[in-house]
C-alpha atoms as a PDB file:
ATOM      1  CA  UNK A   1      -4.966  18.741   0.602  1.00  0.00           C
ATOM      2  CA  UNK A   2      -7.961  18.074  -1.778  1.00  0.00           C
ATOM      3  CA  UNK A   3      -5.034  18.054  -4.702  1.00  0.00           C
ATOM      4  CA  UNK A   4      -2.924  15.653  -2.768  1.00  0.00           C
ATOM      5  CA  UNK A   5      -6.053  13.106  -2.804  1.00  0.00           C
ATOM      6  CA  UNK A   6      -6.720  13.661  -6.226  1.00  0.00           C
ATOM      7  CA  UNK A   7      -3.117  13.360  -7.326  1.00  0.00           C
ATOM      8  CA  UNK A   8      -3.010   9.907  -5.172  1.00  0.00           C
ATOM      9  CA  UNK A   9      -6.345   8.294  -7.052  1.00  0.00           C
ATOM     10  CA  UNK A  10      -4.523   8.787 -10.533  1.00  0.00           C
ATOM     11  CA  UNK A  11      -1.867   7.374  -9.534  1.00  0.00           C
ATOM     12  CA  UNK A  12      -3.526   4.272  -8.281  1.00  0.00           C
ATOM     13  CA  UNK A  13      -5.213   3.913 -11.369  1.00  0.00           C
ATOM     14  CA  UNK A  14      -2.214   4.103 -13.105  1.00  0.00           C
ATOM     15  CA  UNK A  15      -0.438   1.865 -11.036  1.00  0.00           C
ATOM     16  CA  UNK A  16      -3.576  -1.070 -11.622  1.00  0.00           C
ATOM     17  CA  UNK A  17      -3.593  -0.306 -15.470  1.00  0.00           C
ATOM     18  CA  UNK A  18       0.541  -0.761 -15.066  1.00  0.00           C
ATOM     19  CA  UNK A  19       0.128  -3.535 -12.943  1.00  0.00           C
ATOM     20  CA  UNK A  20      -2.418  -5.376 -16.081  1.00  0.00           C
ATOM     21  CA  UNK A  21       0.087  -4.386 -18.542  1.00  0.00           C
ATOM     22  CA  UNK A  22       3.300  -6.171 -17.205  1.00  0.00           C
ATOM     23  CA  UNK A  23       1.290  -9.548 -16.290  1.00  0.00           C
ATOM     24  CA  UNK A  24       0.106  -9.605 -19.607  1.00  0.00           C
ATOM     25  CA  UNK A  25       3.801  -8.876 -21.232  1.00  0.00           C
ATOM     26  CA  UNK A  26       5.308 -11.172 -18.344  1.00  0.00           C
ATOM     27  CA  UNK A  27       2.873 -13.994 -19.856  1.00  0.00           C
ATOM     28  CA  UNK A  28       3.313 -13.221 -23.442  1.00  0.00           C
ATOM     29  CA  UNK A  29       7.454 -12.258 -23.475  1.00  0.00           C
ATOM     30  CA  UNK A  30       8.383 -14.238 -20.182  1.00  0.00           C
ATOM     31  CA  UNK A  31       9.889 -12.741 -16.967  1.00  0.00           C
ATOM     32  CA  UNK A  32      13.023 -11.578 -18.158  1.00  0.00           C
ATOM     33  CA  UNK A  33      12.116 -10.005 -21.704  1.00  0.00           C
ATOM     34  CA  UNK A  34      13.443  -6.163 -22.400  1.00  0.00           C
ATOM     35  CA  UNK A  35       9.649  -5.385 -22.356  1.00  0.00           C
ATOM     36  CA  UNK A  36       8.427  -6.915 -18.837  1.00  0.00           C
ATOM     37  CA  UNK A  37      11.802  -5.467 -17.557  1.00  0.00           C
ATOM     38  CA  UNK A  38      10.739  -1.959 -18.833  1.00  0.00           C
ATOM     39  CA  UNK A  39       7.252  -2.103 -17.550  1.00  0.00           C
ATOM     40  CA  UNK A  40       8.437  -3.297 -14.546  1.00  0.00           C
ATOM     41  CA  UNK A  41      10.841  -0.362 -13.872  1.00  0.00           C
ATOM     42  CA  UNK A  42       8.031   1.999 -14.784  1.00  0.00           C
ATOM     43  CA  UNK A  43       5.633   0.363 -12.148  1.00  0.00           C
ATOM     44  CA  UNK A  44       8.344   0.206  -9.252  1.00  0.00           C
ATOM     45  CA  UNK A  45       8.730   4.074 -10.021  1.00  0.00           C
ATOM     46  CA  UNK A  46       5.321   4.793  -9.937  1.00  0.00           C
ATOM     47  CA  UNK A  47       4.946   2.880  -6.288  1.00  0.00           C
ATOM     48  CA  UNK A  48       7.942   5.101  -5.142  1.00  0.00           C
ATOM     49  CA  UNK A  49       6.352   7.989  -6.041  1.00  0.00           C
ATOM     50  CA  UNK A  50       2.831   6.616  -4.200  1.00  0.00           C
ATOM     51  CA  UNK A  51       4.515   6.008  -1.332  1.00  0.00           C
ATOM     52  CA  UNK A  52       6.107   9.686  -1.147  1.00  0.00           C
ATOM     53  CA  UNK A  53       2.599  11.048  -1.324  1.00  0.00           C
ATOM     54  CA  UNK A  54       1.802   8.841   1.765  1.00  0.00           C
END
C-alpha cells in the first residue's frame, strides 16, 4: 500500500514537471509543433497511468 502512495507522488511530480515543459514548448514552437505534440502524448500517458493507480 505504502508503495502504491509512493509510486503515485512521483508520478505527480512528473506529471507537474511535464505539465511546465509542454507550456513552455507550446509558447516557444506553437500548439501544433512535432515537439508540443510529443510532450503532449507523453503527459496524456502519464495521466492514464495516474488514473489506473486511483
Amino acid at each position: 500500500m505504502e508503495n502504491k502512495h509512493v509510486k503515485q507522488e512521483v508520478l505527480l511530480e512528473e506529471i507537474e514537471r511535464t505539465r511546465e515543459i509542454l507550456i513552455h514548448t507550446a509558447l516557444k514552437e506553437g500548439l501544433v509543433s512535432e515537439n508540443t505534440v510529443k510532450v503532449s502524448q507523453v503527459l496524456d500517458m502519464m495521466l492514464n497511468e495516474l488514473e489506473e493507480i486511483y
